[in-house]
PDB file of N, CA and C in Angstrom:
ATOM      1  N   UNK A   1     108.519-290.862  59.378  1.00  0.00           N
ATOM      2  CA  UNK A   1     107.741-290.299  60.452  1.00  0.00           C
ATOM      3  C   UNK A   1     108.158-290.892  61.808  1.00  0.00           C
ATOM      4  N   UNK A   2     108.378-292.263  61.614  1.00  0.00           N
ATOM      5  CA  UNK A   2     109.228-292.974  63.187  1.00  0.00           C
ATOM      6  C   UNK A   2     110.125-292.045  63.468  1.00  0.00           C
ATOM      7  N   UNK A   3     110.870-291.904  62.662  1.00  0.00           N
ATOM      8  CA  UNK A   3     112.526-291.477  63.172  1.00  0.00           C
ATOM      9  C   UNK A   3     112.656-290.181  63.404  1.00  0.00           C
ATOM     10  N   UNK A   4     110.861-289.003  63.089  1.00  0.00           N
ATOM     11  CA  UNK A   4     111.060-287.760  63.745  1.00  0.00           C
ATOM     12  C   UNK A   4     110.666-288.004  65.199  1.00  0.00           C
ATOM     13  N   UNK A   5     109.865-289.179  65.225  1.00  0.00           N
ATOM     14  CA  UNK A   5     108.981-289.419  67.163  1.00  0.00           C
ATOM     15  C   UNK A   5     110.576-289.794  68.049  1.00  0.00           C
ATOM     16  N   UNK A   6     111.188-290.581  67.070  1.00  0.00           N
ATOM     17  CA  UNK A   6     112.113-290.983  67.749  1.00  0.00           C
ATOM     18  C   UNK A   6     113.189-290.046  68.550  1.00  0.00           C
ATOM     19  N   UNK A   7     113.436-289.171  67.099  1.00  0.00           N
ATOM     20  CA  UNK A   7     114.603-288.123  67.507  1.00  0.00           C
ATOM     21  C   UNK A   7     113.554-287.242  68.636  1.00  0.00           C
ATOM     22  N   UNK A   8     112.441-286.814  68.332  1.00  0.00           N
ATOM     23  CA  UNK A   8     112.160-285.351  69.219  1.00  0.00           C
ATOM     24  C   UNK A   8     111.390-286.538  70.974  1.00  0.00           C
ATOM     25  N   UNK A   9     111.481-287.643  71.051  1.00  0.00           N
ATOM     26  CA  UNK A   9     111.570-288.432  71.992  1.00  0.00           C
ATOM     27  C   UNK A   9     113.402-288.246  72.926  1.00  0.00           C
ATOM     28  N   UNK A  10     114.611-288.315  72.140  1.00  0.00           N
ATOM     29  CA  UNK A  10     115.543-288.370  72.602  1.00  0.00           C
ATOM     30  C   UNK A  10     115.643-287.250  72.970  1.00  0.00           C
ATOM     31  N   UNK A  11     115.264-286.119  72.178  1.00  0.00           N
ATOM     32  CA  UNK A  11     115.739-284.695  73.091  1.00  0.00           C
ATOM     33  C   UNK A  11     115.040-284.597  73.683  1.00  0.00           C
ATOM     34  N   UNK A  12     113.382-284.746  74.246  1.00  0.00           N
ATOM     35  CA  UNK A  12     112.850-284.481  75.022  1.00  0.00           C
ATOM     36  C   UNK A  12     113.492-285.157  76.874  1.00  0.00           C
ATOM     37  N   UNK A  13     114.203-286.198  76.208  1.00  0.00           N
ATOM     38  CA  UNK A  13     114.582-287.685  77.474  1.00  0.00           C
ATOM     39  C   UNK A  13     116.042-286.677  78.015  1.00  0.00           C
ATOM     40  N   UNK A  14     116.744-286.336  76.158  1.00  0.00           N
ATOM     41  CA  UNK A  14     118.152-285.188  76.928  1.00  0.00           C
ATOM     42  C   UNK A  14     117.963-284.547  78.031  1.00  0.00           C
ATOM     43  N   UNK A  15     117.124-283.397  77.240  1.00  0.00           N
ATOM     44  CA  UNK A  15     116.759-282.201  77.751  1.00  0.00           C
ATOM     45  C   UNK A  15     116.124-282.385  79.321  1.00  0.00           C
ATOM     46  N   UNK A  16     115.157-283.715  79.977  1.00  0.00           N
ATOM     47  CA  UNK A  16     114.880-283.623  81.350  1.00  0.00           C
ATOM     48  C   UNK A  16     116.043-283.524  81.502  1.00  0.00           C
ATOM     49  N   UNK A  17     117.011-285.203  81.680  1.00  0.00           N
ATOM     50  CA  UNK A  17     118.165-285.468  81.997  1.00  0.00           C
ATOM     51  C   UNK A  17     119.217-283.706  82.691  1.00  0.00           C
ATOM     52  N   UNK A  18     119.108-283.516  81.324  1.00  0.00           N
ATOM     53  CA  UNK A  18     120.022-281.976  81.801  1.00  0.00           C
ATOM     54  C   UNK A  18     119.122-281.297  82.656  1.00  0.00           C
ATOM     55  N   UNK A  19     118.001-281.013  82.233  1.00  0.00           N
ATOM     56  CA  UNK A  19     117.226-280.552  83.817  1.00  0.00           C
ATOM     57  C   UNK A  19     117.519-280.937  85.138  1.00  0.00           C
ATOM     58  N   UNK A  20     117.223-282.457  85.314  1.00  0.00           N
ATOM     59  CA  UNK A  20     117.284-283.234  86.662  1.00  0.00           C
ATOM     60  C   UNK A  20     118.628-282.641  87.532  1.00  0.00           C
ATOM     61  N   UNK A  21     120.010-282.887  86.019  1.00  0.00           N
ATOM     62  CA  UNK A  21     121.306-282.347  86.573  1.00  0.00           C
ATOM     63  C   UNK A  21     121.550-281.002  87.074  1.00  0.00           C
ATOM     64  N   UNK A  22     121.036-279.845  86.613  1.00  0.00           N
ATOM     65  CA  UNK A  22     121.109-278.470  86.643  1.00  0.00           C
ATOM     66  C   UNK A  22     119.987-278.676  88.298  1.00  0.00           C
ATOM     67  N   UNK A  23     119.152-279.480  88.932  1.00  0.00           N
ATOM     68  CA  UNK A  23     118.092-279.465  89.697  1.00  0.00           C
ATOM     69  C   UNK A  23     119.201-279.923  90.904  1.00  0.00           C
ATOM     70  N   UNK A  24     119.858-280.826  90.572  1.00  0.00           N
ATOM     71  CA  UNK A  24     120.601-281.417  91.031  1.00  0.00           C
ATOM     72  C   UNK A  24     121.837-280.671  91.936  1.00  0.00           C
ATOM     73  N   UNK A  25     122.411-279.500  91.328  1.00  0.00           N
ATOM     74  CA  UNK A  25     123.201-278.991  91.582  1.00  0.00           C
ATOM     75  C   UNK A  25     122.766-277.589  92.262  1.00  0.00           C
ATOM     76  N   UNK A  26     121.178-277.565  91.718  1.00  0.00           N
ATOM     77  CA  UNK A  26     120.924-276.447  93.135  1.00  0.00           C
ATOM     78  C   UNK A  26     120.231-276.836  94.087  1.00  0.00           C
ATOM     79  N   UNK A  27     120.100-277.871  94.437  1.00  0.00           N
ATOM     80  CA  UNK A  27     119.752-278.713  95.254  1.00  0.00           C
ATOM     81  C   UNK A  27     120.884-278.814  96.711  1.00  0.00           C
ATOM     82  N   UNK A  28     121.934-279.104  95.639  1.00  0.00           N
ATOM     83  CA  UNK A  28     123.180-278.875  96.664  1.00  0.00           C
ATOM     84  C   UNK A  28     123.508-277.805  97.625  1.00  0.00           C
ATOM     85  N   UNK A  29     122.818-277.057  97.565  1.00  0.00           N
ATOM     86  CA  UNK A  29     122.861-275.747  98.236  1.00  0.00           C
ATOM     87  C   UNK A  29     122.053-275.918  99.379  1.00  0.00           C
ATOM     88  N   UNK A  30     121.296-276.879  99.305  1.00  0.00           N
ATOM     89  CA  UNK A  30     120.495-277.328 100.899  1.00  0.00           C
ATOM     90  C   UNK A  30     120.740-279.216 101.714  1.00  0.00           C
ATOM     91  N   UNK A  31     120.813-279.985 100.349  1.00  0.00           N
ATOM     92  CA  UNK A  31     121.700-281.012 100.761  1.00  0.00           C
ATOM     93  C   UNK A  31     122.619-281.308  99.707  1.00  0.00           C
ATOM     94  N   UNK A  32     123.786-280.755 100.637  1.00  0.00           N
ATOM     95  CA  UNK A  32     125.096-281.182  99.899  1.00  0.00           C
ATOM     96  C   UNK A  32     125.450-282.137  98.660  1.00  0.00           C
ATOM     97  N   UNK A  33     125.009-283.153  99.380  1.00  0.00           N
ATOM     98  CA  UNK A  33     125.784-284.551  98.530  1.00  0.00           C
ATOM     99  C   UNK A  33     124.950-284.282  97.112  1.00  0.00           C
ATOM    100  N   UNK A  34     123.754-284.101  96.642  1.00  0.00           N
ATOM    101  CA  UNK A  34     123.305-283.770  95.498  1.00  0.00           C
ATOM    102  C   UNK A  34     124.447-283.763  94.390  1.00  0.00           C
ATOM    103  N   UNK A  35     124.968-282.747  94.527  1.00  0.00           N
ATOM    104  CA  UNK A  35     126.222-282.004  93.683  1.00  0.00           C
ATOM    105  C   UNK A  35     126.660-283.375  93.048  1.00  0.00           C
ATOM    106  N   UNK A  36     127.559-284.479  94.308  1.00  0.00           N
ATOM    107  CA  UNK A  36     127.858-285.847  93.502  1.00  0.00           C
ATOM    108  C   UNK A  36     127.172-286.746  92.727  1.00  0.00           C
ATOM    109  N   UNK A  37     126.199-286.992  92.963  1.00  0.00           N
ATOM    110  CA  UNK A  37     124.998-287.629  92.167  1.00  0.00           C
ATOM    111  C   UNK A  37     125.049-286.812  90.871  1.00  0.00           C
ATOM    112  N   UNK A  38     125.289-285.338  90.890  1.00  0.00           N
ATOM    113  CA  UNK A  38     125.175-284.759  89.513  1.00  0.00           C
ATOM    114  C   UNK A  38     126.120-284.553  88.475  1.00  0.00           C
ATOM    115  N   UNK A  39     127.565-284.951  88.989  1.00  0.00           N
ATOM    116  CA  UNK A  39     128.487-285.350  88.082  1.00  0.00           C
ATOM    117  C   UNK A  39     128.530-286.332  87.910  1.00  0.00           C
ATOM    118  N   UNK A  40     128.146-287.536  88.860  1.00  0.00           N
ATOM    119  CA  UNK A  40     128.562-288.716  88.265  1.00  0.00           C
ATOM    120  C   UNK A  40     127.752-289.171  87.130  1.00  0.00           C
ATOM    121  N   UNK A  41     126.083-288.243  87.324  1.00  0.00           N
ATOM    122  CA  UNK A  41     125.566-288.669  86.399  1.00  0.00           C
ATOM    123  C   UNK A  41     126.056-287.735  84.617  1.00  0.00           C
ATOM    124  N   UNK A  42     126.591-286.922  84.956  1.00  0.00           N
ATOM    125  CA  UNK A  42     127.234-285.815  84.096  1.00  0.00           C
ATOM    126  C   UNK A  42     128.124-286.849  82.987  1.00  0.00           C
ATOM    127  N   UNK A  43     128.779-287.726  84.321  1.00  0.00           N
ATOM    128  CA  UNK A  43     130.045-288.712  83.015  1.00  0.00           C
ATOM    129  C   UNK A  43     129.553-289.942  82.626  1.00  0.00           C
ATOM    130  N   UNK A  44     128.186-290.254  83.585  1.00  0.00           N
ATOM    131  CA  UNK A  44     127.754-291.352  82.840  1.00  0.00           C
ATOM    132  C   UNK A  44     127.035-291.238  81.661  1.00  0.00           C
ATOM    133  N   UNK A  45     126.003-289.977  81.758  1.00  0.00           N
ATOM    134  CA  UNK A  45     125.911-289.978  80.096  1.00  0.00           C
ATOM    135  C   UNK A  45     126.211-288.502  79.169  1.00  0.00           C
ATOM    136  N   UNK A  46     127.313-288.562  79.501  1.00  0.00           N
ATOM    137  CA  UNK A  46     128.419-287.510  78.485  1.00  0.00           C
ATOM    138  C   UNK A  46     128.103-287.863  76.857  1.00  0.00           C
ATOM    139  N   UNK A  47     128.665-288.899  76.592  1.00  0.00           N
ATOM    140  CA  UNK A  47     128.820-289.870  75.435  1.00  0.00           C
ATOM    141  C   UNK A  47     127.315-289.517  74.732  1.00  0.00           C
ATOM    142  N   UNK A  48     126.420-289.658  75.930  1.00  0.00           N
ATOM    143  CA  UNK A  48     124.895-289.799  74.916  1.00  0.00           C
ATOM    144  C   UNK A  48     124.624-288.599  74.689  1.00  0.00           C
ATOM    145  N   UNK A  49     124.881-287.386  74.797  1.00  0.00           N
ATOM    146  CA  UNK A  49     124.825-285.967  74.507  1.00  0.00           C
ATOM    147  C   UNK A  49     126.101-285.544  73.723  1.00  0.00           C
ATOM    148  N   UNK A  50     126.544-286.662  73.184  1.00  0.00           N
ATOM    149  CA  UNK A  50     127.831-285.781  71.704  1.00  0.00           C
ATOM    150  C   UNK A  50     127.026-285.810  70.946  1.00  0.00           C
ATOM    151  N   UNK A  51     127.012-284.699  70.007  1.00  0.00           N
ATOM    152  CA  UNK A  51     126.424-284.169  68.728  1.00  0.00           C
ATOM    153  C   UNK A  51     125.136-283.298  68.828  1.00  0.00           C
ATOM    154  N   UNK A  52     124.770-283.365  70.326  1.00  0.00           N
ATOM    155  CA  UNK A  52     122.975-282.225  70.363  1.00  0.00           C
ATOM    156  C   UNK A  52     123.654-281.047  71.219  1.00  0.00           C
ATOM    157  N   UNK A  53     122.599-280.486  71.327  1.00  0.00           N
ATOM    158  CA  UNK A  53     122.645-279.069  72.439  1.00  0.00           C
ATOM    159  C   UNK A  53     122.856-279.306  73.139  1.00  0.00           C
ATOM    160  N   UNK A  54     122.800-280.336  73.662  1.00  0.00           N
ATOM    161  CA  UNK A  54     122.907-280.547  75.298  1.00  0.00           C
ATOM    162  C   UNK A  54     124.664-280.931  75.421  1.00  0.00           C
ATOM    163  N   UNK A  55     125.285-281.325  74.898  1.00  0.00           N
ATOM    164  CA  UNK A  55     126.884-281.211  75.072  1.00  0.00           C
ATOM    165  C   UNK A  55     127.410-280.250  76.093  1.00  0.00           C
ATOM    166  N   UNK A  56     126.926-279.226  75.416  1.00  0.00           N
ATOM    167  CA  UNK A  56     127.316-277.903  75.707  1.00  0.00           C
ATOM    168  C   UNK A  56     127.607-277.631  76.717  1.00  0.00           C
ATOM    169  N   UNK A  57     126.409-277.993  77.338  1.00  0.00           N
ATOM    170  CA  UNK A  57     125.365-278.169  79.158  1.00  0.00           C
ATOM    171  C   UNK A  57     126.529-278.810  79.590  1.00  0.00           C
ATOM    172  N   UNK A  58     126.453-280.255  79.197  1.00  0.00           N
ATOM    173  CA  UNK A  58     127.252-280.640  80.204  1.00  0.00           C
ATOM    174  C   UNK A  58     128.853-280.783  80.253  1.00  0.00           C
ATOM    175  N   UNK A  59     129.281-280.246  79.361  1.00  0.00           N
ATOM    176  CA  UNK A  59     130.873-279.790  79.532  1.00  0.00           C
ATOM    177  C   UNK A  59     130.444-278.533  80.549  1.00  0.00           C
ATOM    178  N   UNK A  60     129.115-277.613  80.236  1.00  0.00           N
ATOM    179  CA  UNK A  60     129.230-276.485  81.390  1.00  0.00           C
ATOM    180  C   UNK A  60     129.395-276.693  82.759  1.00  0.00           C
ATOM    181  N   UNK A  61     128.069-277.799  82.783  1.00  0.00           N
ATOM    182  CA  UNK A  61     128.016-278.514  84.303  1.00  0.00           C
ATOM    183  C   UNK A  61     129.549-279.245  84.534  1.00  0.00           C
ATOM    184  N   UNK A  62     129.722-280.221  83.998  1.00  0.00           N
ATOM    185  CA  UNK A  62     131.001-280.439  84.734  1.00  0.00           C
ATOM    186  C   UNK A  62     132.447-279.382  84.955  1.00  0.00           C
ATOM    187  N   UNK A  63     132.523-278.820  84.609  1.00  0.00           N
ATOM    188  CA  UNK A  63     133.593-277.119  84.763  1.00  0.00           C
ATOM    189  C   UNK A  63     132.881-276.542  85.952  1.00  0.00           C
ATOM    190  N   UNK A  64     131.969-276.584  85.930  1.00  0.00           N
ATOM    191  CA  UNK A  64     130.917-275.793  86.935  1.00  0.00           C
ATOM    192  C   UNK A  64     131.069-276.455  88.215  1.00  0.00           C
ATOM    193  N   UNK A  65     131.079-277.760  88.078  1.00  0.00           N
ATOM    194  CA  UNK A  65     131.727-278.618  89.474  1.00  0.00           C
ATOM    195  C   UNK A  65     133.163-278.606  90.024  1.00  0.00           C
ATOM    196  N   UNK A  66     133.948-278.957  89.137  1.00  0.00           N
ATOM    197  CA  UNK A  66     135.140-278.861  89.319  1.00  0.00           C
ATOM    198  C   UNK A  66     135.762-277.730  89.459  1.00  0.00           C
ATOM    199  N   UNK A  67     135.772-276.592  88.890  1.00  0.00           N
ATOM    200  CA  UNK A  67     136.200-275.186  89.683  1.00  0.00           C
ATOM    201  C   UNK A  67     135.621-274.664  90.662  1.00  0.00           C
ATOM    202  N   UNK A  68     134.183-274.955  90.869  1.00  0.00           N
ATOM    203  CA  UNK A  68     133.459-274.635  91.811  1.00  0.00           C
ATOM    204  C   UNK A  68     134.209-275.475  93.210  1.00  0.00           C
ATOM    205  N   UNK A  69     134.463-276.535  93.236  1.00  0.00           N
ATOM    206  CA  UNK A  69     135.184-277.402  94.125  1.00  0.00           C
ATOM    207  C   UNK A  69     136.591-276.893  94.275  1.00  0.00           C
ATOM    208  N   UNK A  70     137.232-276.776  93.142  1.00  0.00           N
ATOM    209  CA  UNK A  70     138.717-275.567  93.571  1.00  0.00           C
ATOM    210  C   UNK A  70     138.756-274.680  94.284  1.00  0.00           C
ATOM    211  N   UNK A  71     137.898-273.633  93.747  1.00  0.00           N
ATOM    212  CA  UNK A  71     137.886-272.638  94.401  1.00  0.00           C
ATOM    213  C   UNK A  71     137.012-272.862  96.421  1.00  0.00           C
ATOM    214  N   UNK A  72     136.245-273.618  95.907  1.00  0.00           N
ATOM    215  CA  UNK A  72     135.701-274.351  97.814  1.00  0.00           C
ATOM    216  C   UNK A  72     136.902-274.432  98.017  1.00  0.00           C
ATOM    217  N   UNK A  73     137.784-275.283  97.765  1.00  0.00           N
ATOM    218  CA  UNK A  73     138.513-276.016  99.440  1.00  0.00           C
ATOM    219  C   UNK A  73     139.602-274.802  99.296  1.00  0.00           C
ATOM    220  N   UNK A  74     140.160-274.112  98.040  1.00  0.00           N
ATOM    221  CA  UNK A  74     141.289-272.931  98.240  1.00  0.00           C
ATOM    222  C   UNK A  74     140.728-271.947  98.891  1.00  0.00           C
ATOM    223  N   UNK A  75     139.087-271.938  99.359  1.00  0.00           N
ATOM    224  CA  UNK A  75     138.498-270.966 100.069  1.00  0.00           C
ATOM    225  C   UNK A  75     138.507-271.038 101.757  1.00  0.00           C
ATOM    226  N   UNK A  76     138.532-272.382 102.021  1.00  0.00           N
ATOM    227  CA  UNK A  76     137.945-273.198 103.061  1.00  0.00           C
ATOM    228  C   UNK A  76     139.314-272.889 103.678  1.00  0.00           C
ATOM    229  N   UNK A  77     140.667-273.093 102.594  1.00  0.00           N
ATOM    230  CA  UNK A  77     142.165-273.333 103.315  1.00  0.00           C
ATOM    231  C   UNK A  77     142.592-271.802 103.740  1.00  0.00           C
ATOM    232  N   UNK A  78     142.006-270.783 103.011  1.00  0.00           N
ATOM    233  CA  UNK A  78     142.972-269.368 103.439  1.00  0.00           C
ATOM    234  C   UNK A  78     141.799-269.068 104.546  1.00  0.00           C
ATOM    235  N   UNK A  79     140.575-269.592 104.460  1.00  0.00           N
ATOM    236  CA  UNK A  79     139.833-268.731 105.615  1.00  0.00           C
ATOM    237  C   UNK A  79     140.466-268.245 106.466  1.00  0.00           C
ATOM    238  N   UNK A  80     141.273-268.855 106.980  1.00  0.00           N
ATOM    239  CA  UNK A  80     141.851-267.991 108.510  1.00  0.00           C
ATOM    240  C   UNK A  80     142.460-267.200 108.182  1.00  0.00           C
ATOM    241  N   UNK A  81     142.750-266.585 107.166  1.00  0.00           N
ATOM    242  CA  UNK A  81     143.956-265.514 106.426  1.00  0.00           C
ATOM    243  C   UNK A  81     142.978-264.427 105.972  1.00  0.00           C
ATOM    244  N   UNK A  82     141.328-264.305 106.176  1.00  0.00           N
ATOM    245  CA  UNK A  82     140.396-263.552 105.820  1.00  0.00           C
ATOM    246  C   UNK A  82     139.941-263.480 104.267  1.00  0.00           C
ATOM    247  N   UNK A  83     140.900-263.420 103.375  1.00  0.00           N
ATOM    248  CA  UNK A  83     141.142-263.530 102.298  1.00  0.00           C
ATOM    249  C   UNK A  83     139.875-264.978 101.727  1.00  0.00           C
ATOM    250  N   UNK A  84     139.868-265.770 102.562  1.00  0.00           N
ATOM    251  CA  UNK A  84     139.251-266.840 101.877  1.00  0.00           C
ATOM    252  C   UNK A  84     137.655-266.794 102.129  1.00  0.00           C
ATOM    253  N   UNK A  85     137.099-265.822 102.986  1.00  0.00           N
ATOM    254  CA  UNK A  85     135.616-265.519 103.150  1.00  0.00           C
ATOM    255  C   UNK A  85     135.587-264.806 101.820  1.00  0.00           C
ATOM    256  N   UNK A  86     135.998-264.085 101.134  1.00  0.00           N
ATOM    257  CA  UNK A  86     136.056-263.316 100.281  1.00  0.00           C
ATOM    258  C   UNK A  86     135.768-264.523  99.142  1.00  0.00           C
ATOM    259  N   UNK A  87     136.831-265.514  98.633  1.00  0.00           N
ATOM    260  CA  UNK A  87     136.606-266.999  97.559  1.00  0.00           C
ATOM    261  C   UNK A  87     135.468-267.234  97.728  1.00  0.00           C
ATOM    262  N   UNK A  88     135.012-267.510  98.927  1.00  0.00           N
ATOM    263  CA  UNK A  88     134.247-268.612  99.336  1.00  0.00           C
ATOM    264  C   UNK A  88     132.737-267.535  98.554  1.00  0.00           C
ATOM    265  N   UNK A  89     132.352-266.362  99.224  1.00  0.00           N
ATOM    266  CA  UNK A  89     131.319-265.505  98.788  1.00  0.00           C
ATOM    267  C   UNK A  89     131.120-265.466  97.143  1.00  0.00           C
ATOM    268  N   UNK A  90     132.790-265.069  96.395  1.00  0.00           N
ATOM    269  CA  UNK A  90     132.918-265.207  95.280  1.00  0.00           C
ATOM    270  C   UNK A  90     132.414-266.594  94.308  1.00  0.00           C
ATOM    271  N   UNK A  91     132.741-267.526  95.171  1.00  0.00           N
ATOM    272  CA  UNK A  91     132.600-268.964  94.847  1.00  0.00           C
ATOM    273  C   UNK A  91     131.332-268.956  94.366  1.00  0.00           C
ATOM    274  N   UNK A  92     130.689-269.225  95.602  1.00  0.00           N
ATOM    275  CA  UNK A  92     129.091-269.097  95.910  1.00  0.00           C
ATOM    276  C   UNK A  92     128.370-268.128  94.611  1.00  0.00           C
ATOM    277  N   UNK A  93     128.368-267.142  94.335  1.00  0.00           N
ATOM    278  CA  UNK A  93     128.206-266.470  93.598  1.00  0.00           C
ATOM    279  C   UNK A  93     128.452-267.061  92.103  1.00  0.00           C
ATOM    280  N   UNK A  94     129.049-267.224  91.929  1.00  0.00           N
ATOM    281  CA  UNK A  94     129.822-267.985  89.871  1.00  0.00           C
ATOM    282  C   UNK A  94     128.930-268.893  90.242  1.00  0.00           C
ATOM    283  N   UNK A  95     128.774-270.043  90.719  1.00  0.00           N
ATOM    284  CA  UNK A  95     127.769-271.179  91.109  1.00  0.00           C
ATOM    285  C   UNK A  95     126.956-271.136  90.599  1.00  0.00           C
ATOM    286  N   UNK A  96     125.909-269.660  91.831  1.00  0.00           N
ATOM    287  CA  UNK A  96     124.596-270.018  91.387  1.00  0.00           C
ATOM    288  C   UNK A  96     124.396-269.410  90.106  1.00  0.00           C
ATOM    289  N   UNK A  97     125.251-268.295  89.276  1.00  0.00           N
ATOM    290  CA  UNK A  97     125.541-267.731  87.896  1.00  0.00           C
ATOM    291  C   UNK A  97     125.266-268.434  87.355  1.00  0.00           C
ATOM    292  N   UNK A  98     125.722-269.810  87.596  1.00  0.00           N
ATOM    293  CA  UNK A  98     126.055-270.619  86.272  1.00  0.00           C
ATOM    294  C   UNK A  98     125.258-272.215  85.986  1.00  0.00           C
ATOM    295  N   UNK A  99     124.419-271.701  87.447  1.00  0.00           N
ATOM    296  CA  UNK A  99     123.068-272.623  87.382  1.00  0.00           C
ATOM    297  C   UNK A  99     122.390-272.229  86.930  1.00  0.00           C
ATOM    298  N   UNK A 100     122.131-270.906  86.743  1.00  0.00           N
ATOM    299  CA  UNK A 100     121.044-269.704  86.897  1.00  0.00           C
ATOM    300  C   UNK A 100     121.255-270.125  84.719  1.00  0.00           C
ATOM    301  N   UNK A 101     122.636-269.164  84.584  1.00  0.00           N
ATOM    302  CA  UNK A 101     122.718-268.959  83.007  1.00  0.00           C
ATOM    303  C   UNK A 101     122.145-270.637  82.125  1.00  0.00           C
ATOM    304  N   UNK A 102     122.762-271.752  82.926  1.00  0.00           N
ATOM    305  CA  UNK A 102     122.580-272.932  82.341  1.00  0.00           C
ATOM    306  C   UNK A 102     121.335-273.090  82.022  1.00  0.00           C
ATOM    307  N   UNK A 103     120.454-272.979  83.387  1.00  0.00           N
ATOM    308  CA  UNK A 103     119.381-273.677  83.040  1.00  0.00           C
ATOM    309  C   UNK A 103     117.976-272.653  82.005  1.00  0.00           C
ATOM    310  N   UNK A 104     118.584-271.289  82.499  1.00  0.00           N
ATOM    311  CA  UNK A 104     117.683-270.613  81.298  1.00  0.00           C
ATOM    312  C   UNK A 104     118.105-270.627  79.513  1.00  0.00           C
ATOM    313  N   UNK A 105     119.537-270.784  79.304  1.00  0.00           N
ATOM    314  CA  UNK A 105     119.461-271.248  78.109  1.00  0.00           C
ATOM    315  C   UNK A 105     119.160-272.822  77.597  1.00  0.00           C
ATOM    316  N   UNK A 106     118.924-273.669  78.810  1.00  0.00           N
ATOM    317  CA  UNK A 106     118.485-274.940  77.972  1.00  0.00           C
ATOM    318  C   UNK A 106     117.220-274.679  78.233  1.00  0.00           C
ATOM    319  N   UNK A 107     116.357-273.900  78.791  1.00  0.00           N
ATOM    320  CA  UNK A 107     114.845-273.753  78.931  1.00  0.00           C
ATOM    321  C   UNK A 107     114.400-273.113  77.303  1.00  0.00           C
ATOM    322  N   UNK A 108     115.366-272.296  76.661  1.00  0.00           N
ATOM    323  CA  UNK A 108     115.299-271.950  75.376  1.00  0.00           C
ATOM    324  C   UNK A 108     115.873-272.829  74.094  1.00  0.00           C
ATOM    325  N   UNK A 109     116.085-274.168  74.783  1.00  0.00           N
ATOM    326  CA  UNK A 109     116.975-274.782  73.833  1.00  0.00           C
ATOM    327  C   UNK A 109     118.249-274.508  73.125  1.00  0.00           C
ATOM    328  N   UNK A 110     118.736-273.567  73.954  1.00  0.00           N
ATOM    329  CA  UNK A 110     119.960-273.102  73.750  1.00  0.00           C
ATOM    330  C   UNK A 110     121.549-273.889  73.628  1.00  0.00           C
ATOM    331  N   UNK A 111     122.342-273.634  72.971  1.00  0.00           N
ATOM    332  CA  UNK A 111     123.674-274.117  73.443  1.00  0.00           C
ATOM    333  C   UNK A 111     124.241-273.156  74.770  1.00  0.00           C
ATOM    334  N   UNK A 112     125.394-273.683  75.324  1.00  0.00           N
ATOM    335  CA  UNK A 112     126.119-272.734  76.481  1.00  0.00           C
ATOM    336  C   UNK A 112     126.837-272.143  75.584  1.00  0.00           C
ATOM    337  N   UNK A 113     127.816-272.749  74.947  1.00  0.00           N
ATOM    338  CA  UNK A 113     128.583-271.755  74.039  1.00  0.00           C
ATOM    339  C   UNK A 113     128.015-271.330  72.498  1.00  0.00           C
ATOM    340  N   UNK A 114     128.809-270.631  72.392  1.00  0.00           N
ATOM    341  CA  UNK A 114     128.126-269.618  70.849  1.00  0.00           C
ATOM    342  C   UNK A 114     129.580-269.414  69.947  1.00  0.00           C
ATOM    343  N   UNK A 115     129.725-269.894  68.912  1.00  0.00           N
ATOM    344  CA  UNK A 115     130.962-269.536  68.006  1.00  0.00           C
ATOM    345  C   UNK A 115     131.259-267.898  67.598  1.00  0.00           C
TER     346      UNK A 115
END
């Protein structure tokens, strides 16, 4: 009986965690720096989310940063070529997609990916 309080204690502690992060990253959309606070906390506890649902999340979230950041500054660099208002809108868009998709499938206890 400990070791069910225990386990449905750890996913409950996951599951904020991935909240806070997914909060974190739309947060960024009004103060910036957020976003960093939410990967770094992404790799600090990676490790403690191998083997649950929440993995999933955060291989999503971190992809979700790092292309999201590609596509920023390859947006930021053609701007003057017009072409890059276009990334940048596009950018913006996959973002909040993928805050949006994240955080309603971990609201269902969902994985991100599906075999």
């Amino acid at each position: 009986m400990e070791e069910n309080i225990y386990e449905e204690e750890r996913f409950k502690s996951a599951k904020n965690v991935t909240t806070v992060i997914y909060a974190l990253y739309a947060a960024s959309f009004i103060v910036g720096i957020t976003c960093i606070f939410a990967i770094i906390i992404n790799y600090i506890k990676k490790e403690d989310m191998a083997g649950t649902v929440f993995e999933s999340h955060f291989r999503w979230q971190i992809r979700t940063f790092w292309f999201g950041l590609l596509w920023g500054v390859l947006g930021s660099i053609s701007v003057f070529i017009i072409v890059g208002i276009a990334v940048l809108a596009a950018d913006l868009i996959w973002i909040i997609y993928r805050i949006a998709k994240g955080w309603l499938r971990l609201n269902d206890n969902k994985e991100m990916y599906t075999a």
